[in-house]
PDB file of N, CA and C in Angstrom:
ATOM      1  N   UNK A   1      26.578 242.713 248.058  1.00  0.00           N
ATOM      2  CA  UNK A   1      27.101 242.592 249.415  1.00  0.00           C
ATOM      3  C   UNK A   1      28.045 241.397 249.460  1.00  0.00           C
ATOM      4  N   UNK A   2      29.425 241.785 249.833  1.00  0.00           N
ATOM      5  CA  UNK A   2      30.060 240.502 249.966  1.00  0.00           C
ATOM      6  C   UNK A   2      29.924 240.192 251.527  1.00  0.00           C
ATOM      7  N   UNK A   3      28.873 239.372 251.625  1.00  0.00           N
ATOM      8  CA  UNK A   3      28.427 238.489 252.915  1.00  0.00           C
ATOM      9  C   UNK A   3      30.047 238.363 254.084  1.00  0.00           C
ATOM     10  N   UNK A   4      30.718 236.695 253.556  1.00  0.00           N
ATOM     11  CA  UNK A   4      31.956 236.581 253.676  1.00  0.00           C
ATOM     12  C   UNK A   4      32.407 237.552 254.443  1.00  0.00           C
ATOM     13  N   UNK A   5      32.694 238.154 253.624  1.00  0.00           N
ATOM     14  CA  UNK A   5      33.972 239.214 254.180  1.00  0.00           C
ATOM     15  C   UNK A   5      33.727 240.322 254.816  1.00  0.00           C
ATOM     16  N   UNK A   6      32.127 240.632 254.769  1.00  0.00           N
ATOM     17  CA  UNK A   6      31.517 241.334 256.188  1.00  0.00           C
ATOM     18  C   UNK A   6      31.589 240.695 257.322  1.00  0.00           C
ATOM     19  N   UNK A   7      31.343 239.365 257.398  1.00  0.00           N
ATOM     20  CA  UNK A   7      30.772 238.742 258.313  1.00  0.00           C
ATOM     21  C   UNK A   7      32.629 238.158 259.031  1.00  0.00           C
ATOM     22  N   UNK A   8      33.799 238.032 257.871  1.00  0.00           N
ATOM     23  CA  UNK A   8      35.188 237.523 258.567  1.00  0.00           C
ATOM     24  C   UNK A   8      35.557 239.182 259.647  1.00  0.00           C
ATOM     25  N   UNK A   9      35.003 240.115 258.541  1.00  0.00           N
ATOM     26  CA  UNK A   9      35.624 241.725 259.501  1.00  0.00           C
ATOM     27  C   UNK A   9      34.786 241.720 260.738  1.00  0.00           C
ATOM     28  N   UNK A  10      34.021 241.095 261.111  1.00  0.00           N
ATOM     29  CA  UNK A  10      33.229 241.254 262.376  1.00  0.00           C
ATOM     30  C   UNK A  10      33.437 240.095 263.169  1.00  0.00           C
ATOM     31  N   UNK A  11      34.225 239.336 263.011  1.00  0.00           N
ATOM     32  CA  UNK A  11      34.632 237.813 263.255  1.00  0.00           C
ATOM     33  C   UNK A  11      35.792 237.643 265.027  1.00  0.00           C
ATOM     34  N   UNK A  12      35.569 239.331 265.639  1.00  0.00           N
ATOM     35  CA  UNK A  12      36.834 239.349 266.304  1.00  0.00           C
ATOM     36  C   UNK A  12      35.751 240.428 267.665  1.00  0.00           C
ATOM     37  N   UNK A  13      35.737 240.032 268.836  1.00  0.00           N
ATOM     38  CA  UNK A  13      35.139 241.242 269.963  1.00  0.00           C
ATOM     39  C   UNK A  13      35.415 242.268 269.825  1.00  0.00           C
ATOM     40  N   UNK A  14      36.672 242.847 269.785  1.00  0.00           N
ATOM     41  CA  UNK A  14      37.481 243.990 269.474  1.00  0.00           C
ATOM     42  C   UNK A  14      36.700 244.866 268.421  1.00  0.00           C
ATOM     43  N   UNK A  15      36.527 244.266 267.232  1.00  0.00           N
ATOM     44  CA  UNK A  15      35.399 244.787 266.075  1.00  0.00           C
ATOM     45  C   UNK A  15      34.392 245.133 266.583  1.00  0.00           C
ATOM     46  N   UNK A  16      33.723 243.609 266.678  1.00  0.00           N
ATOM     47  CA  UNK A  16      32.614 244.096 267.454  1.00  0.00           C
ATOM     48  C   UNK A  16      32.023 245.004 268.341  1.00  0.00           C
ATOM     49  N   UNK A  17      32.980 245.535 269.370  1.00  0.00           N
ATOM     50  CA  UNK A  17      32.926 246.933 270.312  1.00  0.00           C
ATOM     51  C   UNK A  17      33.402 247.695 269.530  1.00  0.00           C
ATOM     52  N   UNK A  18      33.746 248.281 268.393  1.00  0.00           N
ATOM     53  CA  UNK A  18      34.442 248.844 267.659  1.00  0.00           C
ATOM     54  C   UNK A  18      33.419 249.522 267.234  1.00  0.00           C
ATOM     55  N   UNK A  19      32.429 248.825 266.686  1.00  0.00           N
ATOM     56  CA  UNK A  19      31.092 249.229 265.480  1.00  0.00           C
ATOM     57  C   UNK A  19      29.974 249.743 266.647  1.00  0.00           C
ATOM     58  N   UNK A  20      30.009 249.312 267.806  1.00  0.00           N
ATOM     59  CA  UNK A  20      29.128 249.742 268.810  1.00  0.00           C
ATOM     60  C   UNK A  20      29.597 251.089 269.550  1.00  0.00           C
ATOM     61  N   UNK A  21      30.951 250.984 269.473  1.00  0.00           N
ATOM     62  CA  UNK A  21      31.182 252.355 270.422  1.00  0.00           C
ATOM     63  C   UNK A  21      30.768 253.277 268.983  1.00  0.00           C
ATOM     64  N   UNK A  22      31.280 253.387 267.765  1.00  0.00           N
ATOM     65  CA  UNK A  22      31.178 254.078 266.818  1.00  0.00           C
ATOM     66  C   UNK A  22      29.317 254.718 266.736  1.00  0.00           C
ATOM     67  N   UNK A  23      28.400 253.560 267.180  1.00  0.00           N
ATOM     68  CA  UNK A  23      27.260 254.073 266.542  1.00  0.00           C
ATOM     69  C   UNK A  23      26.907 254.957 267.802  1.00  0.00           C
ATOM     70  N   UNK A  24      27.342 255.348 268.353  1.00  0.00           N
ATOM     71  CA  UNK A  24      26.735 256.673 269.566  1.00  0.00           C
ATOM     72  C   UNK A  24      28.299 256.646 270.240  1.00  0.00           C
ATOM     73  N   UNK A  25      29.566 258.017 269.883  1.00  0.00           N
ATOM     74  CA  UNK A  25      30.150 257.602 270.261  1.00  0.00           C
ATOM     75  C   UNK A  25      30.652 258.742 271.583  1.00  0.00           C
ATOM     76  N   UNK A  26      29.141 259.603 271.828  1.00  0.00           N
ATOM     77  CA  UNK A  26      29.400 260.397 273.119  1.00  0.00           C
ATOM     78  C   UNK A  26      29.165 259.690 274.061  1.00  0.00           C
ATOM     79  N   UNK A  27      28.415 258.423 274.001  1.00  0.00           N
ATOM     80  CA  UNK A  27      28.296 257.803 275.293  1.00  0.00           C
ATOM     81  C   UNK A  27      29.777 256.509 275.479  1.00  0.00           C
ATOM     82  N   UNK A  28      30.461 256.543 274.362  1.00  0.00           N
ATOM     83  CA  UNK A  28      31.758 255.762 274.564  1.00  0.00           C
ATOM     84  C   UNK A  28      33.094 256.284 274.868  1.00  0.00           C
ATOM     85  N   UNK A  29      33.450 257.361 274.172  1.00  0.00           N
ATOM     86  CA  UNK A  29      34.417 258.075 274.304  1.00  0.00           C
ATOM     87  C   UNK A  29      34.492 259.427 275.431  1.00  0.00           C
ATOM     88  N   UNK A  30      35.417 260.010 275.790  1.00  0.00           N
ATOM     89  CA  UNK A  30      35.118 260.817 276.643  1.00  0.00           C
ATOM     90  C   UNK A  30      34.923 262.155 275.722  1.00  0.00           C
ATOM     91  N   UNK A  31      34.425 263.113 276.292  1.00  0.00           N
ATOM     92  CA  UNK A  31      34.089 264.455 275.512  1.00  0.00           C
ATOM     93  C   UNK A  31      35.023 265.140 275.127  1.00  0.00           C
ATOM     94  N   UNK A  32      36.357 265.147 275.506  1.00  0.00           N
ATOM     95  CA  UNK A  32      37.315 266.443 275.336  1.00  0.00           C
ATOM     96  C   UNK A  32      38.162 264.930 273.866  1.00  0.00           C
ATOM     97  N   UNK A  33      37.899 263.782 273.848  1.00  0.00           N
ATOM     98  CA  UNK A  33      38.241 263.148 272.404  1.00  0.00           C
ATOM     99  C   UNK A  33      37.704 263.705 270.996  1.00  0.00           C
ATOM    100  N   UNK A  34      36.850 264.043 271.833  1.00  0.00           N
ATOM    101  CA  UNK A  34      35.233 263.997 270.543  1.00  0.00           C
ATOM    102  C   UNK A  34      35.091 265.665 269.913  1.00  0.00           C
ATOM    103  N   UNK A  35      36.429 266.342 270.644  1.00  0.00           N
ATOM    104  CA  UNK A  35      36.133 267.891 270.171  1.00  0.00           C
ATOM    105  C   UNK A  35      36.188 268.235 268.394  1.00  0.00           C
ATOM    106  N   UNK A  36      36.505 267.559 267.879  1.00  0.00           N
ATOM    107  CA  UNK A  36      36.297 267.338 266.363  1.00  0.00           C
ATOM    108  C   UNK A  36      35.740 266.580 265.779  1.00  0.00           C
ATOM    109  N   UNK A  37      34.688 265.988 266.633  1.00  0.00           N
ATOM    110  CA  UNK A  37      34.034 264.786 266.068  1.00  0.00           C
ATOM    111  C   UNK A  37      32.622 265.304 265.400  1.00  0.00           C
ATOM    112  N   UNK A  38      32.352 265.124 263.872  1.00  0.00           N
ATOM    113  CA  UNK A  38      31.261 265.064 263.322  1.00  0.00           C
ATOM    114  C   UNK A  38      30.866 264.446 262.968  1.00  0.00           C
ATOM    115  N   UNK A  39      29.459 263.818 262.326  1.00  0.00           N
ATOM    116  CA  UNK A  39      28.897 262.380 261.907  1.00  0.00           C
ATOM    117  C   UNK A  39      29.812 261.915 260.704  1.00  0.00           C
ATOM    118  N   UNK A  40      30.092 263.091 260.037  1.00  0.00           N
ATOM    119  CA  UNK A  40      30.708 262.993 258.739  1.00  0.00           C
ATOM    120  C   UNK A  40      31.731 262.741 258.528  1.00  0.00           C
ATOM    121  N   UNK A  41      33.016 262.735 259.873  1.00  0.00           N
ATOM    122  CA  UNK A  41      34.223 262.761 260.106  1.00  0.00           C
ATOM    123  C   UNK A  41      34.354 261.439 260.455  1.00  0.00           C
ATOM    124  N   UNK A  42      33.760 260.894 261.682  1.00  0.00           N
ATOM    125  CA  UNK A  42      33.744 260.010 262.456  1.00  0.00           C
ATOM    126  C   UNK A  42      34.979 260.330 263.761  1.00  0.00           C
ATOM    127  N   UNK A  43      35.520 259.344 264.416  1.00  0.00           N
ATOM    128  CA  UNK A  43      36.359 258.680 265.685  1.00  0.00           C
ATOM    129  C   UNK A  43      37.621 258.519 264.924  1.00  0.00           C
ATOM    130  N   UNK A  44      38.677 259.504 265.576  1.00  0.00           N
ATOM    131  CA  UNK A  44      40.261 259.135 264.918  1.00  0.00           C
ATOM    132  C   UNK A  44      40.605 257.899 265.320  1.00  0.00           C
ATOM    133  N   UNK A  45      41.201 257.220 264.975  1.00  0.00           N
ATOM    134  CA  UNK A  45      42.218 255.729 265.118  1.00  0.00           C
ATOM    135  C   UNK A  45      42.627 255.936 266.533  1.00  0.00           C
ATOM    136  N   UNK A  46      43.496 257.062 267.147  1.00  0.00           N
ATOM    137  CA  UNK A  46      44.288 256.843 268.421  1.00  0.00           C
ATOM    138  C   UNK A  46      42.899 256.993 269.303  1.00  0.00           C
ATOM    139  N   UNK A  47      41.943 257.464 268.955  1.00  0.00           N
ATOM    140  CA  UNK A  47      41.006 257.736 270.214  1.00  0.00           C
ATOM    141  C   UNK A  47      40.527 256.258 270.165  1.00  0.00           C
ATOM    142  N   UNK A  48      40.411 255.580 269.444  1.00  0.00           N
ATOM    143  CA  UNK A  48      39.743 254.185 269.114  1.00  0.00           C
ATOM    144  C   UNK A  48      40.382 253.353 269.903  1.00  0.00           C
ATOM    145  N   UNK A  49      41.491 253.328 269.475  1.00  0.00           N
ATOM    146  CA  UNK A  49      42.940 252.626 269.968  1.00  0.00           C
ATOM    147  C   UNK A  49      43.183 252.606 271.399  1.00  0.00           C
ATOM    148  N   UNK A  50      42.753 254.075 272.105  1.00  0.00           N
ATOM    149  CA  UNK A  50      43.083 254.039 273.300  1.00  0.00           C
ATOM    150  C   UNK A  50      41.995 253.615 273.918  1.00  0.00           C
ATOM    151  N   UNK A  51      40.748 253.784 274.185  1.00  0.00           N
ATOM    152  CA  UNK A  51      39.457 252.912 274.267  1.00  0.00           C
ATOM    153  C   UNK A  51      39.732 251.401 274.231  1.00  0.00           C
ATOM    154  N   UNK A  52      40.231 250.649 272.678  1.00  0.00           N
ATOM    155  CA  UNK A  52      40.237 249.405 272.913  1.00  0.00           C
ATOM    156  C   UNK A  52      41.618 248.948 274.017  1.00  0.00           C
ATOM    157  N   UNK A  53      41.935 249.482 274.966  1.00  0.00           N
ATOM    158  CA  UNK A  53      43.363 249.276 275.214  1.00  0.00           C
ATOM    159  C   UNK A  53      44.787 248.641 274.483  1.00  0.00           C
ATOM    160  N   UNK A  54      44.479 248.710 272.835  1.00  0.00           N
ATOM    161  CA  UNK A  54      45.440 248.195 271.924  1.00  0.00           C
ATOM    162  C   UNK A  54      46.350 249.546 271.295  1.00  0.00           C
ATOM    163  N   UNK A  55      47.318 248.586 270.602  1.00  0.00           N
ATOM    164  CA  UNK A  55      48.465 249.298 270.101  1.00  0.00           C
ATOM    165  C   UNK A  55      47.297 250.132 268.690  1.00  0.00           C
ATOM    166  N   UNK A  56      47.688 251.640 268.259  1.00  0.00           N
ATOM    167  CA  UNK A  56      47.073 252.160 266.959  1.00  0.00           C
ATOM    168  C   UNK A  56      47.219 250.974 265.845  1.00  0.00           C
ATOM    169  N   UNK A  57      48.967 250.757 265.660  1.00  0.00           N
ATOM    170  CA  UNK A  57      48.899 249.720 264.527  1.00  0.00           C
ATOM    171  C   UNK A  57      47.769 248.306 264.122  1.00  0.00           C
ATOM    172  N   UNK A  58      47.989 247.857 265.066  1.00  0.00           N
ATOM    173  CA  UNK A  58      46.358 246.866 265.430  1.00  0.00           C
ATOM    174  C   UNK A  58      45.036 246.914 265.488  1.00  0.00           C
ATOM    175  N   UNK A  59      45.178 248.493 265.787  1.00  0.00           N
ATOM    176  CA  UNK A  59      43.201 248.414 266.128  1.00  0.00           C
ATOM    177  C   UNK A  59      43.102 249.701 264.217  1.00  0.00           C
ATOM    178  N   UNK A  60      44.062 250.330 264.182  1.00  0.00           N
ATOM    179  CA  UNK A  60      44.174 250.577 262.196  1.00  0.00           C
ATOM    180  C   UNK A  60      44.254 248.849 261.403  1.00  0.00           C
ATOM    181  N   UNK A  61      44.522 247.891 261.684  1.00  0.00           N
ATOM    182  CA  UNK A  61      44.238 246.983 260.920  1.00  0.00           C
ATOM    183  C   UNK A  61      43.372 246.545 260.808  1.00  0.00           C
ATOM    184  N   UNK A  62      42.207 246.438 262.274  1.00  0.00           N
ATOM    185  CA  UNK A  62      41.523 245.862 262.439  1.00  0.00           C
ATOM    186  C   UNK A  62      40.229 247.011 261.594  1.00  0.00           C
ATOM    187  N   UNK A  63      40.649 248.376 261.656  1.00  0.00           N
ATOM    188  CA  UNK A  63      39.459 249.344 261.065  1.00  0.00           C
ATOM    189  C   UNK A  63      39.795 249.228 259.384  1.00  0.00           C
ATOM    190  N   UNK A  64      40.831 249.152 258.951  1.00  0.00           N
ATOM    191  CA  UNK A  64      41.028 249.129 257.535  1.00  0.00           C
ATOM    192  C   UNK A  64      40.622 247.512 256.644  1.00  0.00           C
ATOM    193  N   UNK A  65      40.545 246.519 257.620  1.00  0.00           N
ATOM    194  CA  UNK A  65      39.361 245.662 257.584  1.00  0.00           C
ATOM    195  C   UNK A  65      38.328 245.781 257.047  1.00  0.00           C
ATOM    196  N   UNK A  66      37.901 246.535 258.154  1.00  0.00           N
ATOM    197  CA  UNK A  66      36.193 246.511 258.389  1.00  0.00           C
ATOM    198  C   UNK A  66      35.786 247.659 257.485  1.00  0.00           C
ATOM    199  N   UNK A  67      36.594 248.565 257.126  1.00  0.00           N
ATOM    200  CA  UNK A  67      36.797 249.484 255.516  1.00  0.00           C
ATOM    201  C   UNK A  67      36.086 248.665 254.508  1.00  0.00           C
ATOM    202  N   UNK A  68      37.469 247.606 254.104  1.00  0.00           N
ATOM    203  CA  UNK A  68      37.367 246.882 253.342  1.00  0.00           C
ATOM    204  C   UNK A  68      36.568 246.273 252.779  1.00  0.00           C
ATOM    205  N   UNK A  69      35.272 246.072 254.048  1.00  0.00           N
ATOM    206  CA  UNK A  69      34.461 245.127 254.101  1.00  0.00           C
ATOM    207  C   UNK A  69      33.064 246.137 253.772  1.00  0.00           C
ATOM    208  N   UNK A  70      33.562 247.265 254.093  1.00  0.00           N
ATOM    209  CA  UNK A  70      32.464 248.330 253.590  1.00  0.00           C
ATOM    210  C   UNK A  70      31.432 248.665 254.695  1.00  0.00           C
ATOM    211  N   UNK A  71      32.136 248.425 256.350  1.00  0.00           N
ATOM    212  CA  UNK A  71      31.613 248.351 257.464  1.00  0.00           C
ATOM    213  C   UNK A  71      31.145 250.125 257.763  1.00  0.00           C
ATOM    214  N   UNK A  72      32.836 249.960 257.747  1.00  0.00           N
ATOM    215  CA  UNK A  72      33.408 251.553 258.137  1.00  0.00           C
ATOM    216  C   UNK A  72      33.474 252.712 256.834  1.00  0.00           C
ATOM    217  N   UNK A  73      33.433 253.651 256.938  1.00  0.00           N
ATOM    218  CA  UNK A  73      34.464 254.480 256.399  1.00  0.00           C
ATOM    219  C   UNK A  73      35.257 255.548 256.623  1.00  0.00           C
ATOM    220  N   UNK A  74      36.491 255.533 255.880  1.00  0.00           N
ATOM    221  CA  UNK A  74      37.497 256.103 256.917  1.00  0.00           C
ATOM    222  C   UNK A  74      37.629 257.638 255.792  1.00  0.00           C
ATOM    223  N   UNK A  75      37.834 258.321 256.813  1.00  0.00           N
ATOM    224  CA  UNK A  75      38.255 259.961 256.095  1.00  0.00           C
ATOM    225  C   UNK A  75      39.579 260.264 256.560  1.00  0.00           C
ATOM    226  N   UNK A  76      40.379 260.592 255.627  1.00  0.00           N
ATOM    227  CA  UNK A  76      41.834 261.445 256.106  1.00  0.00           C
ATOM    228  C   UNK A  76      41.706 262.516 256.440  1.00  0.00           C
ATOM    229  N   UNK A  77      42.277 262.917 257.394  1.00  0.00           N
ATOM    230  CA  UNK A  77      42.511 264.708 257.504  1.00  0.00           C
ATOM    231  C   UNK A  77      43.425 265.020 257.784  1.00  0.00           C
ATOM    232  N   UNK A  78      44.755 265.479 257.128  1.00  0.00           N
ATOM    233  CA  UNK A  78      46.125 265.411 257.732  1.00  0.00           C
ATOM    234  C   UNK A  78      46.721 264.208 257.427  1.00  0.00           C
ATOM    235  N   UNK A  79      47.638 264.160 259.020  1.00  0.00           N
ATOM    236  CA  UNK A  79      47.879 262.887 259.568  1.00  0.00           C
ATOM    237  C   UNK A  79      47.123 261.862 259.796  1.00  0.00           C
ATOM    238  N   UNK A  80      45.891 262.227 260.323  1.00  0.00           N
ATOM    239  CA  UNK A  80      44.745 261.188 261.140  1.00  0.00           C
ATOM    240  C   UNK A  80      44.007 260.371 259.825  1.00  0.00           C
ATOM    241  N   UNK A  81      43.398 259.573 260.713  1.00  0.00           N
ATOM    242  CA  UNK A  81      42.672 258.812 259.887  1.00  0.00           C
ATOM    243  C   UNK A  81      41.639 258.527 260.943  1.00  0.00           C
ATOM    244  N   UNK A  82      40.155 259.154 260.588  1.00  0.00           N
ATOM    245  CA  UNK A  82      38.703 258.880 261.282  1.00  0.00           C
ATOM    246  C   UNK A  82      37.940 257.722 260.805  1.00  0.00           C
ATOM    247  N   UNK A  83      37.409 256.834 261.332  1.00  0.00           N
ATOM    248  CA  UNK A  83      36.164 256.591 260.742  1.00  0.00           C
ATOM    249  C   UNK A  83      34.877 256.682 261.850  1.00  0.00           C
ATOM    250  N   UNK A  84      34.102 255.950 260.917  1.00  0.00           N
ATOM    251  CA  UNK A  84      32.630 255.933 260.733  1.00  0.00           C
ATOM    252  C   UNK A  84      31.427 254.567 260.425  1.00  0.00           C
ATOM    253  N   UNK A  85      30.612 255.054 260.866  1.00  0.00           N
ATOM    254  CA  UNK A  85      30.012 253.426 260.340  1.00  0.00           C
ATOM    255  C   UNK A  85      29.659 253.642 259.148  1.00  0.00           C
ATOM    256  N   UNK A  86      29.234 253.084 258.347  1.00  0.00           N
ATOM    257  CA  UNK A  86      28.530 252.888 256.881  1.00  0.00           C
ATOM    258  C   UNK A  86      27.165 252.520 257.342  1.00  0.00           C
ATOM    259  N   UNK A  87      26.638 253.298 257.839  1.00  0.00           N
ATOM    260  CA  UNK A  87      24.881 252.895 258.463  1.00  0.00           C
ATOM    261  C   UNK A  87      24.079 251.999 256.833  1.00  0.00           C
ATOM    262  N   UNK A  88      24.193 252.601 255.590  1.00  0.00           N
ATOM    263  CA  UNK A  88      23.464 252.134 254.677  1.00  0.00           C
ATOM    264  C   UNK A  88      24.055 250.253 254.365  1.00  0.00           C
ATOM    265  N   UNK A  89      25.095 250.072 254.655  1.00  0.00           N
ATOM    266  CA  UNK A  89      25.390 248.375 254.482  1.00  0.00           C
ATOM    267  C   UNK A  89      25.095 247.662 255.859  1.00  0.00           C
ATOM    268  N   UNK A  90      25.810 248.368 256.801  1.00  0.00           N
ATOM    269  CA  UNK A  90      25.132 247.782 258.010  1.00  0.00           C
ATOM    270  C   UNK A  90      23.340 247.220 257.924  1.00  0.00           C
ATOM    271  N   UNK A  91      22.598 248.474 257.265  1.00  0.00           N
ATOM    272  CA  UNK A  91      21.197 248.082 257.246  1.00  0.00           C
ATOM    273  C   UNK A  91      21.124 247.142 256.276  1.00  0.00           C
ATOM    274  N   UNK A  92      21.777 246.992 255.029  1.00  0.00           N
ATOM    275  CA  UNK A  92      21.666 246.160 253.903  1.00  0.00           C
ATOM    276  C   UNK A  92      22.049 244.627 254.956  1.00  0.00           C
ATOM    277  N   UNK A  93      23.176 244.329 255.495  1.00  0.00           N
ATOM    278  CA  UNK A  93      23.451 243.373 256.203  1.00  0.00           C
ATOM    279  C   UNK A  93      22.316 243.112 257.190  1.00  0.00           C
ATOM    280  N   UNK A  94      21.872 243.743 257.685  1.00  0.00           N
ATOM    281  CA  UNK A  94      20.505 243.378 258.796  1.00  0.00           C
ATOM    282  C   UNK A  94      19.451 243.006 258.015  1.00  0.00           C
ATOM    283  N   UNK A  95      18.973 243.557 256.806  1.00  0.00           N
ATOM    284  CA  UNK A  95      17.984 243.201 256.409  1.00  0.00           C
ATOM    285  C   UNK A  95      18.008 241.981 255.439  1.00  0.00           C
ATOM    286  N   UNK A  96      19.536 241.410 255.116  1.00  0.00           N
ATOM    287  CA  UNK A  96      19.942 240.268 254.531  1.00  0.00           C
ATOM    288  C   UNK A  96      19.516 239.254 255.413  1.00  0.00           C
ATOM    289  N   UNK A  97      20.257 239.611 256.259  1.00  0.00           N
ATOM    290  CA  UNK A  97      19.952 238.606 257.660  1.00  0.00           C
ATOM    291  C   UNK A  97      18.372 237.743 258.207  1.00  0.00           C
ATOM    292  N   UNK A  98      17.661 239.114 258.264  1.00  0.00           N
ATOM    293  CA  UNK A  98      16.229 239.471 258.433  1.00  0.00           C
ATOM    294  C   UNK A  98      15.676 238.233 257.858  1.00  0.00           C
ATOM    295  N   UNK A  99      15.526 238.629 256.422  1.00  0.00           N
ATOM    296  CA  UNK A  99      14.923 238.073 255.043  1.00  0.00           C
ATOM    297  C   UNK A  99      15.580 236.852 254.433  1.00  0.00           C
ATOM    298  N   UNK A 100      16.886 236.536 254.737  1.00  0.00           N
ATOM    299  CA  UNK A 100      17.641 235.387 253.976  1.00  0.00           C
ATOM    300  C   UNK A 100      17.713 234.307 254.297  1.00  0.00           C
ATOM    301  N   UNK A 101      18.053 235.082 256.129  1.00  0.00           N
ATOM    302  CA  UNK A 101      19.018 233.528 256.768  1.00  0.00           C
ATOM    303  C   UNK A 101      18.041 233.076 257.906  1.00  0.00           C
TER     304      UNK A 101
END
């Protein structure tokens, strides 16, 4: 687990509501967003984008981040780009937390 650089990708509110709307995201997004939404797919970028009231380019930096960091993961389909949480590091990070710190 690179600690660090989990902990710099979550370092911003924006993220932070980011990873929360993601983990239940019928109660964040509206329903007619979500008409292609599977666990496996995740939340496209513009639906994200328009939620956080930011530009796509910005709130895609801020998700290709939190990629990076092994928060998210993102699936192509097309044009789009979805993500998702990474539930198995998220738990690795909680239970670091838990037990470490």
């Amino acid at each position: 687990m690179k600690l660090l650089e989990i902990i710099k990708s979550l370092s911003n509110e924006t993220r932070l509501n980011i990873l929360e709307w993601l983990k239940d995201p019928f109660n964040h997004f509206p329903e007619e967003e979500l008409s292609e939404y599977t666990p496996e797919l995740g939340v496209c970028v513009s639906d994200i984008a328009k939620k956080a009231g930011m530009s796509i380019p910005t709130v895609s930096d801020y998700l290709k981040t939190m990629s990076a960091a092994n928060i998210l993961i993102a699936t192509r389909r097309g044009q789009w780009t979805y993500y998702r949480r990474n539930e198995k590091s998220i738990q690795e990070l909680s239970e670091f937390i838990k037990n470490k710190l």
